[in-house]
N, C-alpha and C. Protein backbone atom coordinates (compact mmCIF):
# COMPACT_ATOMS: atom_id res chain seq x y z
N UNK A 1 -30.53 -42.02 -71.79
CA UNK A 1 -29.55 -42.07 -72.84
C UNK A 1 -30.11 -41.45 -74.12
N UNK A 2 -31.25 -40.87 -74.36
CA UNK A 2 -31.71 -40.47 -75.18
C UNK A 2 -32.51 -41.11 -76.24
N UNK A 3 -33.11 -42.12 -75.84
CA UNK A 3 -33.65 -42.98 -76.92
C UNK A 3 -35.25 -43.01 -76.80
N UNK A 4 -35.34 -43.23 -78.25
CA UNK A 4 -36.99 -42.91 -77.89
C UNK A 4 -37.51 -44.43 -78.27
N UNK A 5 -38.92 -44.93 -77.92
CA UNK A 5 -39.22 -45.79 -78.41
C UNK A 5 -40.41 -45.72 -78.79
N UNK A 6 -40.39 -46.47 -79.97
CA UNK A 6 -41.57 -46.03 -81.44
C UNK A 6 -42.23 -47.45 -81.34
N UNK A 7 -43.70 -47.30 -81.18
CA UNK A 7 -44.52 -48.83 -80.98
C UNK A 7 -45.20 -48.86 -82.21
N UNK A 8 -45.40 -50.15 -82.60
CA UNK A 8 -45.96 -50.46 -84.22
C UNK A 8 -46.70 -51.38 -83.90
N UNK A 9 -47.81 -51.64 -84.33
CA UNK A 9 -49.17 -52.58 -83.90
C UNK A 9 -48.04 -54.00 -84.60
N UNK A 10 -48.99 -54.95 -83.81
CA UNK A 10 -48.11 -56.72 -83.75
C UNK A 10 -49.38 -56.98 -85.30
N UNK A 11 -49.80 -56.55 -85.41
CA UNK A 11 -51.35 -57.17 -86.34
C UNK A 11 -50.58 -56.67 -87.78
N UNK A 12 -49.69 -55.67 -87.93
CA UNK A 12 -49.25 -54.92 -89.05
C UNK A 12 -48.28 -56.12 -89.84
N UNK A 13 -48.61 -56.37 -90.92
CA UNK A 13 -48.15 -57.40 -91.82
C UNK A 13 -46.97 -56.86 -92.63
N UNK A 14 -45.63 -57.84 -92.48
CA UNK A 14 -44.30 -57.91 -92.69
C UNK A 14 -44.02 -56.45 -94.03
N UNK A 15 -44.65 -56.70 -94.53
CA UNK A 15 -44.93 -55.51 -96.02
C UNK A 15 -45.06 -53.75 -96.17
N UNK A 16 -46.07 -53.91 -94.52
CA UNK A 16 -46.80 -52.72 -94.77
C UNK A 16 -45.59 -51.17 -94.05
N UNK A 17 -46.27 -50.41 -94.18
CA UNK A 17 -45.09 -48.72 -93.76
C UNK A 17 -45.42 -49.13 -92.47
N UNK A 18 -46.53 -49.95 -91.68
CA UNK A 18 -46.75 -49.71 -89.96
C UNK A 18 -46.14 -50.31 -89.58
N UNK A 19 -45.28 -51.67 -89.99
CA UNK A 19 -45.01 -52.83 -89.29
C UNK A 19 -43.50 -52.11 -88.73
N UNK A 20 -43.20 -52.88 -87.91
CA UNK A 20 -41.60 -52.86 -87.49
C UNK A 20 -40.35 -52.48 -88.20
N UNK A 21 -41.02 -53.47 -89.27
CA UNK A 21 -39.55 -53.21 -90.35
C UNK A 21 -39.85 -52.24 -91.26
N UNK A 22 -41.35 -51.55 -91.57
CA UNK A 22 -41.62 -50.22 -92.55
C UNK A 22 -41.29 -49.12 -91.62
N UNK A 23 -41.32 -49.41 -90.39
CA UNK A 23 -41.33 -48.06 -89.72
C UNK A 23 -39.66 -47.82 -89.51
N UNK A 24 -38.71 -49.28 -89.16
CA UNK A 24 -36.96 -49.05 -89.45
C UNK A 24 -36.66 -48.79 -89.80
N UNK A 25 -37.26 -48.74 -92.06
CA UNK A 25 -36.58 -48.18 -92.72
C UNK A 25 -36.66 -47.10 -93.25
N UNK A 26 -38.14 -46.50 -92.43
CA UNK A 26 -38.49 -45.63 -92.97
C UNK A 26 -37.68 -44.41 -91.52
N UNK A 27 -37.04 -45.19 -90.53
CA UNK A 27 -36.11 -44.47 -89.52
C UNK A 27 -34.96 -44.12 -90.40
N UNK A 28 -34.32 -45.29 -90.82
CA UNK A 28 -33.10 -45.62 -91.65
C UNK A 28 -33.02 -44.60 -92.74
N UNK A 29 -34.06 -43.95 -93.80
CA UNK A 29 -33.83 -42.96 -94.55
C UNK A 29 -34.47 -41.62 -94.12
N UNK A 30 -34.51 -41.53 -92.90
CA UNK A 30 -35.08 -40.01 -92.00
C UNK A 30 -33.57 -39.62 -91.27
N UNK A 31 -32.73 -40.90 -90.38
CA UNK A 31 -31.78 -40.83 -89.56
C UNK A 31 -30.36 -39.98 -90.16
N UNK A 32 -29.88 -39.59 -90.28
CA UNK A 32 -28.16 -39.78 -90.76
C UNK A 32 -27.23 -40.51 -90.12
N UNK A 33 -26.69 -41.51 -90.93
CA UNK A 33 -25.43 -42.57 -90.30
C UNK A 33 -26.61 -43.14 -89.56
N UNK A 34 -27.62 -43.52 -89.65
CA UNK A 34 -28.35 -44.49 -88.96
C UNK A 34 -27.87 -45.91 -90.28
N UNK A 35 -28.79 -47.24 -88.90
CA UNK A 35 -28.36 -48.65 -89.28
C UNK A 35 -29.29 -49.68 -88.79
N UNK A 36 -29.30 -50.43 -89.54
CA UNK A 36 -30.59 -51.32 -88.83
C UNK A 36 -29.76 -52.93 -88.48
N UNK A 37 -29.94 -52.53 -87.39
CA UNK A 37 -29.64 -54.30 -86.26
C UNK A 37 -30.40 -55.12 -86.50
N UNK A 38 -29.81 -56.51 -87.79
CA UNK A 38 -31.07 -56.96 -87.89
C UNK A 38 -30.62 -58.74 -87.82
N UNK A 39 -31.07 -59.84 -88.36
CA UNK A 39 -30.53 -60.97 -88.53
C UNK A 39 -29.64 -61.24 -89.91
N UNK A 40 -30.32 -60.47 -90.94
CA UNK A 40 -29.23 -60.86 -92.51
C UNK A 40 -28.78 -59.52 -92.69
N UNK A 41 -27.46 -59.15 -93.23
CA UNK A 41 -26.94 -58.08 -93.28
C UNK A 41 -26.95 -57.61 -95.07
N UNK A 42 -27.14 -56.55 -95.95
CA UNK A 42 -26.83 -56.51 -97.06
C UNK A 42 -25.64 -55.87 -96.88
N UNK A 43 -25.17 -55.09 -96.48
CA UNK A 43 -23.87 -54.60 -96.79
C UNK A 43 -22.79 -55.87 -95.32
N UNK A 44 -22.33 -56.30 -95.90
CA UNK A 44 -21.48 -56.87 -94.79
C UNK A 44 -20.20 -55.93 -94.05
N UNK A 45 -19.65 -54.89 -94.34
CA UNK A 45 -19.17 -54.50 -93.66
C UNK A 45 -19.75 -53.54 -92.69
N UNK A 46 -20.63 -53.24 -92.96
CA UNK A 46 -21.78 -52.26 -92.07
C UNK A 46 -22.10 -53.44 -91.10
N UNK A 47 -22.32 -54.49 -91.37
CA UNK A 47 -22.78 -55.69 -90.20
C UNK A 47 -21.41 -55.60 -88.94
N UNK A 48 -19.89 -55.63 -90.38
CA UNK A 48 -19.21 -55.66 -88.73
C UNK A 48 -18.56 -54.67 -87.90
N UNK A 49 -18.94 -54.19 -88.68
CA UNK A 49 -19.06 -52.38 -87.85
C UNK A 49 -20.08 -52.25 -87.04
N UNK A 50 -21.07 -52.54 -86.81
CA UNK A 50 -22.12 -52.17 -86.08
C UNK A 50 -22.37 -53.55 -85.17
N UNK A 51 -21.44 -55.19 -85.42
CA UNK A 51 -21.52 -55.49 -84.45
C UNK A 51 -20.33 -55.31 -83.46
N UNK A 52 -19.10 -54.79 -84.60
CA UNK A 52 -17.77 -54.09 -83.03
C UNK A 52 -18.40 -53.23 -82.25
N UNK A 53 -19.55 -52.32 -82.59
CA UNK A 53 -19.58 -51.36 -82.05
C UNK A 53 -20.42 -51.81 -81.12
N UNK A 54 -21.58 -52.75 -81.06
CA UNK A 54 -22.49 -53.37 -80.41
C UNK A 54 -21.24 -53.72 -79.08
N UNK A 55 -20.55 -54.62 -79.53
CA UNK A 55 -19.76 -55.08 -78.55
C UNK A 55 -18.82 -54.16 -77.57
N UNK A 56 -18.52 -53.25 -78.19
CA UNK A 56 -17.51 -52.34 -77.86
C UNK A 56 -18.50 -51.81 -76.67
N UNK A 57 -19.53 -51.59 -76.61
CA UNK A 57 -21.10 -50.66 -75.61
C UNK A 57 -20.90 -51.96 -74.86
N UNK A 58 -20.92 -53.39 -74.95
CA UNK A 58 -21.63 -54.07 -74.05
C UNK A 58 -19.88 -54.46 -73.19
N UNK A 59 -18.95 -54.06 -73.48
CA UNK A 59 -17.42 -54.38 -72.85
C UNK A 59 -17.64 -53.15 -72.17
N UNK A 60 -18.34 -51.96 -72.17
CA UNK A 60 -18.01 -50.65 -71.52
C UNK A 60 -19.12 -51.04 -70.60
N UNK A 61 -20.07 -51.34 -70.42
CA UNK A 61 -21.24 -51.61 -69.93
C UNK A 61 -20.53 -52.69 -68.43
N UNK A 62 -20.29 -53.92 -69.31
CA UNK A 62 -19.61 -54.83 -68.23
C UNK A 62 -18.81 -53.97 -67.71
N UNK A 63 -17.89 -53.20 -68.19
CA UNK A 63 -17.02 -53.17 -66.86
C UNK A 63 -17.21 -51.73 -65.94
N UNK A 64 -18.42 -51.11 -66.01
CA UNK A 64 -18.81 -50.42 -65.71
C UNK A 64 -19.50 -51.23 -64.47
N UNK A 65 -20.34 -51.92 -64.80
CA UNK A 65 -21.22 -53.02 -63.89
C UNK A 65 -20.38 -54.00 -62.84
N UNK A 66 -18.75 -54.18 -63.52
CA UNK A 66 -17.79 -54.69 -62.15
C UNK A 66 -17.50 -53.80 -61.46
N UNK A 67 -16.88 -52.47 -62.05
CA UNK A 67 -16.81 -51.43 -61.40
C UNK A 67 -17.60 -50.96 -59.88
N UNK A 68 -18.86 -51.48 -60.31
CA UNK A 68 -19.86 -51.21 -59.16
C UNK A 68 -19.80 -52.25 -57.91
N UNK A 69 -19.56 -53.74 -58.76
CA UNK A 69 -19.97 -55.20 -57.65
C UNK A 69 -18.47 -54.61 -57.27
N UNK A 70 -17.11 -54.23 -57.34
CA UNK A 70 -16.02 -54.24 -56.49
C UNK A 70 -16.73 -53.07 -55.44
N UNK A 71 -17.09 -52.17 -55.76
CA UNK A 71 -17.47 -50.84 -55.23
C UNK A 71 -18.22 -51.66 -53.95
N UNK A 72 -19.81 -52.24 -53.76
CA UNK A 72 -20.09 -52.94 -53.07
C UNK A 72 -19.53 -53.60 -52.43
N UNK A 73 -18.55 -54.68 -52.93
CA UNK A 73 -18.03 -55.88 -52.32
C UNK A 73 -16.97 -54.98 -51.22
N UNK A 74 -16.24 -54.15 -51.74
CA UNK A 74 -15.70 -52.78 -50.62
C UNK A 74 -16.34 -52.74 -49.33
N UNK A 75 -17.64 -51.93 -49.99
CA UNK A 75 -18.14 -51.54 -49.11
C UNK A 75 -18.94 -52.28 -47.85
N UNK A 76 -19.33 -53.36 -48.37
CA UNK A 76 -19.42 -54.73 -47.54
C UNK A 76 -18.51 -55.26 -46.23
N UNK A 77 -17.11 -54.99 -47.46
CA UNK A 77 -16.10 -55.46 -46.22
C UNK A 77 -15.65 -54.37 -45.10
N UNK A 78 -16.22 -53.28 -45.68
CA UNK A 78 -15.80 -52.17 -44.48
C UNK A 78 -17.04 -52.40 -43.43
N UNK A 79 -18.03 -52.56 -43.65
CA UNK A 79 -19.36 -52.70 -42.94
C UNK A 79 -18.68 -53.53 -41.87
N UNK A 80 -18.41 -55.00 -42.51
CA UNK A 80 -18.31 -56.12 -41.70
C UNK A 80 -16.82 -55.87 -40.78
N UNK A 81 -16.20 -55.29 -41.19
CA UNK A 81 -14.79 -54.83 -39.92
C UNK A 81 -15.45 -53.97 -39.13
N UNK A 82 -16.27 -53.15 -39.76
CA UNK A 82 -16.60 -52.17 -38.56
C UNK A 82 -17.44 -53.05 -37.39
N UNK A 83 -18.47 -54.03 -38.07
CA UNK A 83 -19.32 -54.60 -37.05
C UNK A 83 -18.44 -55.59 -36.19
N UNK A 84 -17.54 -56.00 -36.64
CA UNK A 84 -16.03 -56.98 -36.03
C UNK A 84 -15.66 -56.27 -34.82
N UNK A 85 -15.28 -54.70 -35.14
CA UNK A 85 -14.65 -53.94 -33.88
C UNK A 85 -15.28 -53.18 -33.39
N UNK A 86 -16.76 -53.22 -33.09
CA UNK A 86 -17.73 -52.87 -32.41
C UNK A 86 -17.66 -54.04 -31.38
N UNK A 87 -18.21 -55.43 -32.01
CA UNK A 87 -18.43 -56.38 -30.98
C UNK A 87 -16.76 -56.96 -30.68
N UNK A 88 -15.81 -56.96 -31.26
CA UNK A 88 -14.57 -56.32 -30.39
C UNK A 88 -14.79 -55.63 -28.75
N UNK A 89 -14.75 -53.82 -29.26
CA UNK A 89 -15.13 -53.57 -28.27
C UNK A 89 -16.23 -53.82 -26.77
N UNK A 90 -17.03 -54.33 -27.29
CA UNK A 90 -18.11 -54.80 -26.22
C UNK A 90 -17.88 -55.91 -25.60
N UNK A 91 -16.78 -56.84 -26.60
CA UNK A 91 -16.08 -57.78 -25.31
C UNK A 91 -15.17 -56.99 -24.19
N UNK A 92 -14.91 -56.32 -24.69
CA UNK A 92 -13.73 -55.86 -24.18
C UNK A 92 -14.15 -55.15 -22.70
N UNK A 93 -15.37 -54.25 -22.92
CA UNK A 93 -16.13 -53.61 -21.80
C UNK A 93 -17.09 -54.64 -21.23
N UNK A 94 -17.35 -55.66 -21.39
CA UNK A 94 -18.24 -56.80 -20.88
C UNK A 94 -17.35 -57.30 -19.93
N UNK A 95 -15.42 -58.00 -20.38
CA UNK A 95 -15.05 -58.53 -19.93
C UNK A 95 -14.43 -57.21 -18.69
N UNK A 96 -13.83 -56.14 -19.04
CA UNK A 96 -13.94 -55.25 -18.03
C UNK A 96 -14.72 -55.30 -16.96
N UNK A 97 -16.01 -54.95 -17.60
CA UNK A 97 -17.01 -54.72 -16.38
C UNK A 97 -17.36 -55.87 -15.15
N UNK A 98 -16.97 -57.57 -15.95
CA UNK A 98 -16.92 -58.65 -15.06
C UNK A 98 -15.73 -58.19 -14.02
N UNK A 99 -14.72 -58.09 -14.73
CA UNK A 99 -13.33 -58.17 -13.64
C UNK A 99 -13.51 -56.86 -12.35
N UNK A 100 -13.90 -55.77 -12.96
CA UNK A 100 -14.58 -54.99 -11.41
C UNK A 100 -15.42 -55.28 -10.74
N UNK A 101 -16.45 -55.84 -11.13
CA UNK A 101 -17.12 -56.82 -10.19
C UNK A 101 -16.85 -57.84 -9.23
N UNK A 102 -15.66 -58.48 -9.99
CA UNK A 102 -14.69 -60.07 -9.51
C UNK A 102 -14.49 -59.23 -7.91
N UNK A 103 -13.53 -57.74 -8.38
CA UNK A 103 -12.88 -57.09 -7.76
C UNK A 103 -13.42 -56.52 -6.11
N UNK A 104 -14.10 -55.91 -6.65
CA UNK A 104 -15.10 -55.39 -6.19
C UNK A 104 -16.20 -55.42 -4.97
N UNK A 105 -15.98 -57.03 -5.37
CA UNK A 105 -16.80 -58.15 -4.75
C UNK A 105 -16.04 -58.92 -3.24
């Protein structure tokens, strides 16, 4: 999806340009229309914009991800008819093959 990921030492203290949050904002004024996902919001409408939009990815996501379990669950049930009228058939030539024998005999 195109994302890169940028590692910042755990030892780098809340303050400094290395830590997590110096290196976000220092994303945040490199990015354009970039935004930082965070716990307190200063602009509040940027918070609910960026959490519709959060949500809006994780509703496309889900139903992308049912999309698939129906796809499976399909394909499951075709498996299991097919293996149904396989051993179908093999009664069918089992019980055949007894009755020419019966016959036969």
């Amino acid at each position: 999806m195109g994302a890169e990921i940028i590692r910042t030492p755990t030892s780098a203290k809340y303050s400094t340009p290395e830590s997590n949050i110096g290196v976000a904002n220092q994303l945040l004024h490199e990015i354009p229309n970039s935004h930082i996902l965070g716990q307190v919001c200063i602009h509040q409408s940027i918070c609910h914009l960026t959490i519709i939009k959060a949500l809006q990815v994780v509703v496309v996501v889900a139903a992308a991800a049912a999309t698939a379990v129906v796809v499976v669950h399909v394909v499951v049930v075709v498996v299991v008819v097919v293996v149904v009228v396989v051993h179908v058939v093999l009664i069918v030539v089992v019980v055949c093959v007894v009755v020419i024998v019966v016959v036969v005999w």
